[in-house]
PDB file of N, CA and C in Angstrom:
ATOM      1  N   UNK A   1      10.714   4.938  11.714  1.00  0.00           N
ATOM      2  CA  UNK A   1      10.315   4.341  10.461  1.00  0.00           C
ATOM      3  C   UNK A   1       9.053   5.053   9.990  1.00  0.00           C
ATOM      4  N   UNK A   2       8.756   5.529   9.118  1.00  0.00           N
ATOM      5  CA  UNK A   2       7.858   6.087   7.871  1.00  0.00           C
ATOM      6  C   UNK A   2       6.917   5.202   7.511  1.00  0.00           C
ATOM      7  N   UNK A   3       5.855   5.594   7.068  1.00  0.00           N
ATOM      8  CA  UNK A   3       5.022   4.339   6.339  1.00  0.00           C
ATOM      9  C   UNK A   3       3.814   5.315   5.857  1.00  0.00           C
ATOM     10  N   UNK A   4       3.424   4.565   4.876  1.00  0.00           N
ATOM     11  CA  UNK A   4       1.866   5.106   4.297  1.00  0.00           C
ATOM     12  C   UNK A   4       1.146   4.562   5.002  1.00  0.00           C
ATOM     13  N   UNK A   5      -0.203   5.358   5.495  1.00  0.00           N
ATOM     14  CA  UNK A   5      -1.260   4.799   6.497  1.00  0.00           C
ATOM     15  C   UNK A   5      -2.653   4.268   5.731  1.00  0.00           C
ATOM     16  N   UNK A   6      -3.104   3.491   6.278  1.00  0.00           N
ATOM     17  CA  UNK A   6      -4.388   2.585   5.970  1.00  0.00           C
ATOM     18  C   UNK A   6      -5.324   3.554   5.170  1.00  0.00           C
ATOM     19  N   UNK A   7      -5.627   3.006   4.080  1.00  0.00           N
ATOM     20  CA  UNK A   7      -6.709   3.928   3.426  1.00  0.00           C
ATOM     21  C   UNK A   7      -6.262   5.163   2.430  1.00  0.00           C
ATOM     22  N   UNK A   8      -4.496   4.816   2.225  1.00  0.00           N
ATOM     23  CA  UNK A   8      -3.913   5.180   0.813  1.00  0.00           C
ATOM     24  C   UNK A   8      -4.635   4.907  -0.497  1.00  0.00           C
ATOM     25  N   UNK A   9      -4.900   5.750  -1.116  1.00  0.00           N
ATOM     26  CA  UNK A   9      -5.442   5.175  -2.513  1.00  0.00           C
ATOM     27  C   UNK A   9      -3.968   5.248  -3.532  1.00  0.00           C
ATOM     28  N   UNK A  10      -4.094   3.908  -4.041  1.00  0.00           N
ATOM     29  CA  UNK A  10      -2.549   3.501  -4.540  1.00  0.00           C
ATOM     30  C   UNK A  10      -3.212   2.987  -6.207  1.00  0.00           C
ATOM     31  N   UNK A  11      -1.684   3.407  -7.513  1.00  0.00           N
ATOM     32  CA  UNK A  11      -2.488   2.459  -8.680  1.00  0.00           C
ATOM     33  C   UNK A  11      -1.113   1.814  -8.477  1.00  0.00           C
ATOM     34  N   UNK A  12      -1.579   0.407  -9.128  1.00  0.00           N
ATOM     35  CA  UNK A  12      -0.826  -0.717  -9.283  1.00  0.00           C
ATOM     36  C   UNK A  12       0.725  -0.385 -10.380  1.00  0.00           C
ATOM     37  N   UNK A  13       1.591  -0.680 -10.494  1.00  0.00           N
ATOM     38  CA  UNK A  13       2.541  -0.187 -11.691  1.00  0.00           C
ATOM     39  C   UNK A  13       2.446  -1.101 -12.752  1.00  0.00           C
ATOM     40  N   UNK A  14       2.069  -2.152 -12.305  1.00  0.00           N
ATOM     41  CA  UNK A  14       2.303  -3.246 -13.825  1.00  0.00           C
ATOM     42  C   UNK A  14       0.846  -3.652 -14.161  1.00  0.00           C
ATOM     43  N   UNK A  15       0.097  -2.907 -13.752  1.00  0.00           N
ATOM     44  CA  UNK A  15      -1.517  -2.890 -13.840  1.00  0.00           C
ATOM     45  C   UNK A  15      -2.095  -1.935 -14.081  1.00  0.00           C
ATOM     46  N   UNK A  16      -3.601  -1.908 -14.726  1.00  0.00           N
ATOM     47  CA  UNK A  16      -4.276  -0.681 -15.023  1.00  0.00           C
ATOM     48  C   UNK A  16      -5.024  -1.082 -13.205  1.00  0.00           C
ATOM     49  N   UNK A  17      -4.746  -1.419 -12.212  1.00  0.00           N
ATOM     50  CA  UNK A  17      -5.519  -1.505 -11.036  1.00  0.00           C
ATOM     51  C   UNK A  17      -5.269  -0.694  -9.941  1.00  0.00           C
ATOM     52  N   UNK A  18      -6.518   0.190  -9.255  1.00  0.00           N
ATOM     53  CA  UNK A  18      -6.052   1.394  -8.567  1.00  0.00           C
ATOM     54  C   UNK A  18      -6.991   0.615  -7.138  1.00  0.00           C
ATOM     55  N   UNK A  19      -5.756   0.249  -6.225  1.00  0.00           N
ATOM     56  CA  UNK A  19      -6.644  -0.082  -4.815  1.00  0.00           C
ATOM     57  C   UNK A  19      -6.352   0.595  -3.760  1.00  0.00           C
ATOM     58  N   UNK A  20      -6.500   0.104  -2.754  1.00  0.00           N
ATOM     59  CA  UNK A  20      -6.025   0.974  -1.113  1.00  0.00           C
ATOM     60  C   UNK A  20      -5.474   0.305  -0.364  1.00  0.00           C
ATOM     61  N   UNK A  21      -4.678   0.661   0.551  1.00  0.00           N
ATOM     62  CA  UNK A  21      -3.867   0.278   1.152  1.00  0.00           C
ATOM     63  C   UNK A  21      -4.399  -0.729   2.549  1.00  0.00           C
ATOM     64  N   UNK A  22      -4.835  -1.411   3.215  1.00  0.00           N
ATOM     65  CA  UNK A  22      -5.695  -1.833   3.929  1.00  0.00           C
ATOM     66  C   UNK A  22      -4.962  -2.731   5.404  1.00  0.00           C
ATOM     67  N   UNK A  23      -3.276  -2.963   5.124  1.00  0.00           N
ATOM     68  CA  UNK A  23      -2.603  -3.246   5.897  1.00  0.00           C
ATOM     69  C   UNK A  23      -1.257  -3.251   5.615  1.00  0.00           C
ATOM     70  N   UNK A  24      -0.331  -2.998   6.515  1.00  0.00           N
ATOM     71  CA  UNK A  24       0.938  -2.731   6.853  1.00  0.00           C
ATOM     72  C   UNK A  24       1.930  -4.241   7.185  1.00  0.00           C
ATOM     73  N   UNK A  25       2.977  -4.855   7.154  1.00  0.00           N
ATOM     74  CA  UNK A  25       3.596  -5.673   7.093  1.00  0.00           C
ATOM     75  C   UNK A  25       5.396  -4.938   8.121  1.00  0.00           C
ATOM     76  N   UNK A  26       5.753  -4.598   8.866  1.00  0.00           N
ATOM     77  CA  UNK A  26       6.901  -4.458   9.143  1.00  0.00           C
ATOM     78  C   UNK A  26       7.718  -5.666   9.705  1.00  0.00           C
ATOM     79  N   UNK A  27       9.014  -6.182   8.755  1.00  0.00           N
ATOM     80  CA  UNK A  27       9.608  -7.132   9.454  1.00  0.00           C
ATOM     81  C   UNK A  27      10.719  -7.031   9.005  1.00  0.00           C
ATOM     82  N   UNK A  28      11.857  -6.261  10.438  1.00  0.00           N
ATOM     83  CA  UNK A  28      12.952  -6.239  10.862  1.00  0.00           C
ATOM     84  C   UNK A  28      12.970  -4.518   9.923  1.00  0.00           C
ATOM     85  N   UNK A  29      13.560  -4.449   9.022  1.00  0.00           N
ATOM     86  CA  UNK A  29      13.528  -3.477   8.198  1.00  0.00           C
ATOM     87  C   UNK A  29      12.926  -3.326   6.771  1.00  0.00           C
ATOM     88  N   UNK A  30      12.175  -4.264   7.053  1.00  0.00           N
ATOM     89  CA  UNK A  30      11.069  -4.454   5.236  1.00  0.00           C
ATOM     90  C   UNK A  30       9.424  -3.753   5.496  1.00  0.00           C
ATOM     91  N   UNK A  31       9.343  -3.128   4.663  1.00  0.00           N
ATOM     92  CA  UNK A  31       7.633  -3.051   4.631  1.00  0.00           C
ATOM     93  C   UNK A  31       7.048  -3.127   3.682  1.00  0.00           C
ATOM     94  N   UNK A  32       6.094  -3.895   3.848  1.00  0.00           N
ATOM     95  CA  UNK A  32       5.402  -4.094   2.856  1.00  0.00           C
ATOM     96  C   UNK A  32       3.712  -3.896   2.953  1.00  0.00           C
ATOM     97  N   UNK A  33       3.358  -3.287   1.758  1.00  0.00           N
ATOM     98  CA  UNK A  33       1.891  -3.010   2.160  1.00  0.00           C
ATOM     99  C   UNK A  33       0.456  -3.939   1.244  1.00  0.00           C
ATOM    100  N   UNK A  34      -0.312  -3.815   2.163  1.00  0.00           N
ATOM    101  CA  UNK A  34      -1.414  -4.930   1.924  1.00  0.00           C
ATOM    102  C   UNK A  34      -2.469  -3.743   1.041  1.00  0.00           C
ATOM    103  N   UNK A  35      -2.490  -4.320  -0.109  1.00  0.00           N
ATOM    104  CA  UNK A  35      -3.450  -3.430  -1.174  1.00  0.00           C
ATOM    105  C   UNK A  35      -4.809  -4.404  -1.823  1.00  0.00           C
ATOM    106  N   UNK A  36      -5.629  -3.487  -1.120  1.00  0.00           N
ATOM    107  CA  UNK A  36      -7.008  -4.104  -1.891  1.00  0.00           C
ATOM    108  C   UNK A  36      -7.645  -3.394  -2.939  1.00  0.00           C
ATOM    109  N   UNK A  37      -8.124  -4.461  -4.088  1.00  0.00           N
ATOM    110  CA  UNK A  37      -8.724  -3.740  -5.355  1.00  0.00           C
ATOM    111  C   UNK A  37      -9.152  -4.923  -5.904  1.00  0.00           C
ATOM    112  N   UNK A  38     -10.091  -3.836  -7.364  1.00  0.00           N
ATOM    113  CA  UNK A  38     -10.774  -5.342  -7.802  1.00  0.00           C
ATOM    114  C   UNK A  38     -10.344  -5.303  -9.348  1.00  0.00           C
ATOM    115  N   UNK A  39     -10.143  -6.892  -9.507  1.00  0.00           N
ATOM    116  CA  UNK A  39      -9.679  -7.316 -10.702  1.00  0.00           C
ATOM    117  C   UNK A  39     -10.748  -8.272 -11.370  1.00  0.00           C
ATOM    118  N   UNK A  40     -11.423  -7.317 -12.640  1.00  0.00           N
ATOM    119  CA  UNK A  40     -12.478  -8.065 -13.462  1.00  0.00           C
ATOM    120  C   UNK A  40     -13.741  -8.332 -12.281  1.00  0.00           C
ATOM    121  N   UNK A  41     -13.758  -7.854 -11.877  1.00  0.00           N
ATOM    122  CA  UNK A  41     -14.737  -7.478 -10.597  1.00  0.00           C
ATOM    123  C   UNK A  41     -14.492  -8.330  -9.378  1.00  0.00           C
ATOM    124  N   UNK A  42     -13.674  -8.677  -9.097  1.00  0.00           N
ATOM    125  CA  UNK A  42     -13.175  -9.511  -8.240  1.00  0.00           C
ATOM    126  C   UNK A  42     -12.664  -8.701  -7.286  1.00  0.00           C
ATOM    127  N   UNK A  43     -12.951  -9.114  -5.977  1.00  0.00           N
ATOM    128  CA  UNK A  43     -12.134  -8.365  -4.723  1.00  0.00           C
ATOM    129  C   UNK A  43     -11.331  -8.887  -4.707  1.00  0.00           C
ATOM    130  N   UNK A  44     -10.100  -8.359  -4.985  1.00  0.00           N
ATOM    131  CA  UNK A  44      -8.412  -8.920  -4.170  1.00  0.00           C
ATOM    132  C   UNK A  44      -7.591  -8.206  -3.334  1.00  0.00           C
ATOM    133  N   UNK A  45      -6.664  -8.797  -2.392  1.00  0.00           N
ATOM    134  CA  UNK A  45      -5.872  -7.983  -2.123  1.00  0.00           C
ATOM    135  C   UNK A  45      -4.932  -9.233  -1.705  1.00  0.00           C
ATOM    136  N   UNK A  46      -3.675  -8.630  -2.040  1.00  0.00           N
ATOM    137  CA  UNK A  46      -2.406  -9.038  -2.017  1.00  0.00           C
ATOM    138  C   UNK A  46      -1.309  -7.895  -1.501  1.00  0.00           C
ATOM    139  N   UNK A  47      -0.148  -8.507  -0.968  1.00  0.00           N
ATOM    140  CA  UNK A  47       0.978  -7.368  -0.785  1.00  0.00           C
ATOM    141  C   UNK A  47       1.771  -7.295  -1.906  1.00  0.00           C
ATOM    142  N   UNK A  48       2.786  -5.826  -1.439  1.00  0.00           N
ATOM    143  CA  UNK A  48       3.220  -5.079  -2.471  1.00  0.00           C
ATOM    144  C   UNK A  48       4.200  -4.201  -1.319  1.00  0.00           C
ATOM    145  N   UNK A  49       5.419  -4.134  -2.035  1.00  0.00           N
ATOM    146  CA  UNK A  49       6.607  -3.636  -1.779  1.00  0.00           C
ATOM    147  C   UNK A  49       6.443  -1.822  -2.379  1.00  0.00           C
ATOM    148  N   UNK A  50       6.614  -0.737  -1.466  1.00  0.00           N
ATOM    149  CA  UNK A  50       6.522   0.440  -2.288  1.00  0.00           C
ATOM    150  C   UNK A  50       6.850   1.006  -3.338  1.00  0.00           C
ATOM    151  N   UNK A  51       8.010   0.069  -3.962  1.00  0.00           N
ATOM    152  CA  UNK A  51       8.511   0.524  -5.206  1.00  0.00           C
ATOM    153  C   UNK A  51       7.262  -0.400  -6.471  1.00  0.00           C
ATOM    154  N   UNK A  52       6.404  -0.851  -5.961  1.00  0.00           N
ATOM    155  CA  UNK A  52       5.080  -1.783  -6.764  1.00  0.00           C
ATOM    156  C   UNK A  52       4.101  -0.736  -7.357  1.00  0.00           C
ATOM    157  N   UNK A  53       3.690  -0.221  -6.601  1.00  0.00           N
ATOM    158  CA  UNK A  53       2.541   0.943  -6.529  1.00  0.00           C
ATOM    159  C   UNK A  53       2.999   2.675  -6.319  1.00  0.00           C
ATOM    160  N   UNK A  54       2.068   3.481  -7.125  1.00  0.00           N
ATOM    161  CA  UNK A  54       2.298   4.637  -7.058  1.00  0.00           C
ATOM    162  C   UNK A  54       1.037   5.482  -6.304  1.00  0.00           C
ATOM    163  N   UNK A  55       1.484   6.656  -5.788  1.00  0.00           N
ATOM    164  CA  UNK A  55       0.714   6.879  -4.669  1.00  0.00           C
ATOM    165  C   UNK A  55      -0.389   7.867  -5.180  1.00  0.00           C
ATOM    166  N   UNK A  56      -1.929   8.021  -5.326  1.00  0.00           N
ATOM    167  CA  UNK A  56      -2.353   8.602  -5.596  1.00  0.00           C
ATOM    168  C   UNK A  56      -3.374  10.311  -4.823  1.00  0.00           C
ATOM    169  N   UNK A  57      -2.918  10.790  -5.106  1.00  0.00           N
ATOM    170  CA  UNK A  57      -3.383  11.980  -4.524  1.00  0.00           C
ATOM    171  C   UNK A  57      -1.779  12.708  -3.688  1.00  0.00           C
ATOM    172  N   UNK A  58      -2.406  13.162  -2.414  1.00  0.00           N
ATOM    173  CA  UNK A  58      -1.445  13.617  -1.429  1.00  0.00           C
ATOM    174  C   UNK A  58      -1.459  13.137  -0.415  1.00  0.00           C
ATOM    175  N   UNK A  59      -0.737  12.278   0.050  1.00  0.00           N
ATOM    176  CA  UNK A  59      -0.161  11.440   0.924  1.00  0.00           C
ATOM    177  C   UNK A  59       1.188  11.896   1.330  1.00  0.00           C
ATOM    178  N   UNK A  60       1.107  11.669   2.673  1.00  0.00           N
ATOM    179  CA  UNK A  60       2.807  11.756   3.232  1.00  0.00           C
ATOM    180  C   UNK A  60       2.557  10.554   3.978  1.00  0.00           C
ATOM    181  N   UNK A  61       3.914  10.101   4.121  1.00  0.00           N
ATOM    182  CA  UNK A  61       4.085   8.637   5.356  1.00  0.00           C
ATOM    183  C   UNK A  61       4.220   9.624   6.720  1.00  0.00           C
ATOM    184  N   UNK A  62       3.975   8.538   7.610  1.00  0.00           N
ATOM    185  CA  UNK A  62       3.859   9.018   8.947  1.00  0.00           C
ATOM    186  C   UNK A  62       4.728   8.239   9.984  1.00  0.00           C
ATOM    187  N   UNK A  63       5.083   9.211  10.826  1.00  0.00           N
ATOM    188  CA  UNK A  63       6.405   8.336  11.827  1.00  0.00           C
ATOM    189  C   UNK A  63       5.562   6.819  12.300  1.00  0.00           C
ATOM    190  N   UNK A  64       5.733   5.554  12.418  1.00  0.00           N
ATOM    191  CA  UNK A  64       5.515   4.796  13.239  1.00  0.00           C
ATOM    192  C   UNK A  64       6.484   4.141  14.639  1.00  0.00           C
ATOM    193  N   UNK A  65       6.165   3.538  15.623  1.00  0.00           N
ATOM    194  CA  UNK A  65       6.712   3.023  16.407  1.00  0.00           C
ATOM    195  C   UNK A  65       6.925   3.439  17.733  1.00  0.00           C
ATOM    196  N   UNK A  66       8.013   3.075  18.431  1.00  0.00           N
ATOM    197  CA  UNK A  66       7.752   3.551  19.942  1.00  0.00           C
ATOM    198  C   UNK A  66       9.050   4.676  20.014  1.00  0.00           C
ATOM    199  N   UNK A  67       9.446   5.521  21.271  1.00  0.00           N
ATOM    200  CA  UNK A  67      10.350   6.469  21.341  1.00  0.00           C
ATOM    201  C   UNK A  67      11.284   5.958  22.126  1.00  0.00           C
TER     202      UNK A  67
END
């Protein structure tokens, strides 16, 4: 399994909001990632499914798990 690693800088798609990635969610075959940013100066973070957010800069996902 693939995944973007902690400290992705991600922008939001249905938002002008650009946060980072700050935790990972795997369950069974879902992932979902934990994105922090601030809204109206507010710290938030909430999860987000990868098709939510677009990835900023150069990022590749990285193998996770055991062999």
């Amino acid at each position: 399994m693939q995944v973007y690693h902690c400290g992705t800088e991600v922008a939001l798609k249905r938002s002008e909001y650009v946060g980072v990635i700050t935790g990972i969610s795997i369950r069974e075959t879902s992932i979902s990632y934990e994105v922090s940013y601030y809204e109206s100066g507010v710290y938030k973070d909430n999860w987000f499914r990868e098709y939510e957010f677009i990835v900023i800069g150069e990022s590749k996902k990285e193998n996770i798990g055991f062999k």
